[in-house]
Protein backbone atom coordinates (compact mmCIF):
# COMPACT_ATOMS: atom_id res chain seq x y z
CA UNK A 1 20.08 -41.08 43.75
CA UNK A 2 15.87 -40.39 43.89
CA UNK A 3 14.01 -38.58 45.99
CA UNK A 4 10.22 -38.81 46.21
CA UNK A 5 8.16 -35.92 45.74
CA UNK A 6 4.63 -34.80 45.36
CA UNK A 7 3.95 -32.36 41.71
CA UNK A 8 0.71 -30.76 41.95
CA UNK A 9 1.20 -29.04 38.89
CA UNK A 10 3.97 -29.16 35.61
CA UNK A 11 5.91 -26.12 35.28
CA UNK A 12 8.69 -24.53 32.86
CA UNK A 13 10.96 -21.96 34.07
CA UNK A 14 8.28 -21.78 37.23
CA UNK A 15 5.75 -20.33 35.34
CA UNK A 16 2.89 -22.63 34.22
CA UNK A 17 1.83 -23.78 30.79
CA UNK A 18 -1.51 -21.93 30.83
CA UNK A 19 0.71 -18.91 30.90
CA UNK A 20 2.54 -19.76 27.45
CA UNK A 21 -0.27 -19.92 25.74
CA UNK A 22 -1.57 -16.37 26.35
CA UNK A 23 1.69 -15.68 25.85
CA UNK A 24 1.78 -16.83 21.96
CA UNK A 25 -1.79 -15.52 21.87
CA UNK A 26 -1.42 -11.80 22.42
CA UNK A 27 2.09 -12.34 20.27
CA UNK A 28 0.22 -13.57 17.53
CA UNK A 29 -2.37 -10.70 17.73
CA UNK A 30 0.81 -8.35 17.94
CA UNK A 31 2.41 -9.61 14.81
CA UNK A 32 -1.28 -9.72 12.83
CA UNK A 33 -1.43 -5.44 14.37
CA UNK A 34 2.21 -5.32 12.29
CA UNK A 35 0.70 -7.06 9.17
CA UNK A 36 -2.41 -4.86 8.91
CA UNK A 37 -0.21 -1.61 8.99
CA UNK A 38 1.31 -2.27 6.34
CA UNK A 39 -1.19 -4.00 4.40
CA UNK A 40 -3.65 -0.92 4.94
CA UNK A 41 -6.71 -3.44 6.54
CA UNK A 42 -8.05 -3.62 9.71
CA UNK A 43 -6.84 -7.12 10.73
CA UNK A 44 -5.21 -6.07 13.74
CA UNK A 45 -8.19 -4.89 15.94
CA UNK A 46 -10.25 -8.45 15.15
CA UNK A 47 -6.82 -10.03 16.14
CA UNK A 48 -6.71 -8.35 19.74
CA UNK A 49 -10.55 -8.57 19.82
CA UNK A 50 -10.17 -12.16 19.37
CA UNK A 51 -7.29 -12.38 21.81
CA UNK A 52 -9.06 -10.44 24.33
CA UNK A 53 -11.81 -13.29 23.69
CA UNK A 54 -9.70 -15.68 24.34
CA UNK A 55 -7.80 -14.44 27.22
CA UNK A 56 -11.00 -14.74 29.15
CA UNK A 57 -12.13 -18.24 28.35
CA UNK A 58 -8.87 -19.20 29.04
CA UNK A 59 -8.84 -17.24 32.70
CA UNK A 60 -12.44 -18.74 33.20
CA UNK A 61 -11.42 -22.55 32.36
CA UNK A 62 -11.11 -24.69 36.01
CA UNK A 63 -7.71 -25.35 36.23
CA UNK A 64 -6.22 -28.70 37.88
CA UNK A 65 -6.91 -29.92 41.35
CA UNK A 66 -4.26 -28.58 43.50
CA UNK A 67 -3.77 -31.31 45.65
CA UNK A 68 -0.85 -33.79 44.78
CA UNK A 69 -2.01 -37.01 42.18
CA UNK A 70 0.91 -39.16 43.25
CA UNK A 71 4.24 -39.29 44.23
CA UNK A 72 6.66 -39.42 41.49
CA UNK A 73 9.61 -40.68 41.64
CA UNK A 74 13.09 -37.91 40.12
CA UNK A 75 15.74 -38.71 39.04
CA UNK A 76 18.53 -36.02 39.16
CA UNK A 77 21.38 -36.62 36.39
CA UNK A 78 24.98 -36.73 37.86
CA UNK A 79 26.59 -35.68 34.19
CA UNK A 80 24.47 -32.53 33.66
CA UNK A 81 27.35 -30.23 34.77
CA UNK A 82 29.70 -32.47 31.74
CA UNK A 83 26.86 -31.97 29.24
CA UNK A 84 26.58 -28.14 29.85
CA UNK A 85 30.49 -27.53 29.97
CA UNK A 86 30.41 -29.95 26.23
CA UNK A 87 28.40 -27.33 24.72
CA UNK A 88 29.16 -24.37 26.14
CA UNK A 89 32.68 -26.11 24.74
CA UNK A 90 30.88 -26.86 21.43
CA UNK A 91 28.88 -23.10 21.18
CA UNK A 92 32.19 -20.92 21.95
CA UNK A 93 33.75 -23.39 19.39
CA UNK A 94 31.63 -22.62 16.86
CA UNK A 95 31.35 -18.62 18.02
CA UNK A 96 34.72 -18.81 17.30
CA UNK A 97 35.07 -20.66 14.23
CA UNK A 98 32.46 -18.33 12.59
CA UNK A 99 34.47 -14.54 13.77
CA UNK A 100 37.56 -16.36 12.56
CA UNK A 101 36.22 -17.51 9.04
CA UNK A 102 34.46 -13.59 8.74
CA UNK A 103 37.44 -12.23 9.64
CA UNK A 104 39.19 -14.08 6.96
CA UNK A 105 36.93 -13.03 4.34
CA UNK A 106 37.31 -9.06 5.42
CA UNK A 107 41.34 -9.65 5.25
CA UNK A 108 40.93 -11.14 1.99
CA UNK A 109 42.84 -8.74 -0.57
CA UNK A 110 41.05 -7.54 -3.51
CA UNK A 111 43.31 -6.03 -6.44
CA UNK A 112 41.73 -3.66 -8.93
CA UNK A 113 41.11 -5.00 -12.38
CA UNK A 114 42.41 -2.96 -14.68
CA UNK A 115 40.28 -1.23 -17.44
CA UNK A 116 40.89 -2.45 -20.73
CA UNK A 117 39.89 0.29 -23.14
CA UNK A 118 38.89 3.62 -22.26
CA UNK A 119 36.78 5.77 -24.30
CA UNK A 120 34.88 8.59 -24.31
């Protein structure tokens, strides 16, 4: 089963790519602000200055034309419902396996050694 359909632009989760970036950016800057309180320098304000920099160039930058390319042809997958219910299958499985195998090692008994020679 296909049914044709004009993309004017490629998104993940409905939120563009363009949007990821600045995402990673101003994370990056956040984690350099972590690094330069501890490390007593002033990293982290160059890393949001630079951020802030490139927050705007990136704003500023045309994007793609709006209007549809082509028509593209999707496919939709009849065994995506199998493939989730596999590893959700596969995930709880190994959820499981894991609390069962801690669980073992907490129940493990441990028996005092005794101490051989006491002196004082």
């Amino acid at each position: 089963m296909s049914i044709k359909f004009s993309v004017m632009t490629t998104l993940v989760l409905g939120v563009g790519f363009g949007l990821f970036i600045l995402v990673g950016i101003w994370l990056g800057a956040l984690l350099a602000c972590f690094v330069s309180v501890h490390t007593q320098k002033n990293l982290g304000i160059h890393a949001v200055c630079i951020a802030a920099i490139l927050t705007v160039v990136l704003i500023f930058i045309p994007r793609e034309s709006e209007r549809p390319i082509e028509d593209i042809t999707k496919v939709y997958d009849s065994l995506f419902l199998w493939r989730i219910a596999l590893a959700l299958l596969l995930g709880l499985s190994a959820v499981g396996g894991g609390v069962f195998y801690f669980l073992d090692h907490l129940m493990e008994a441990r028996v005092a050694k005794p101490i051989k020679k006491w002196t004082l």
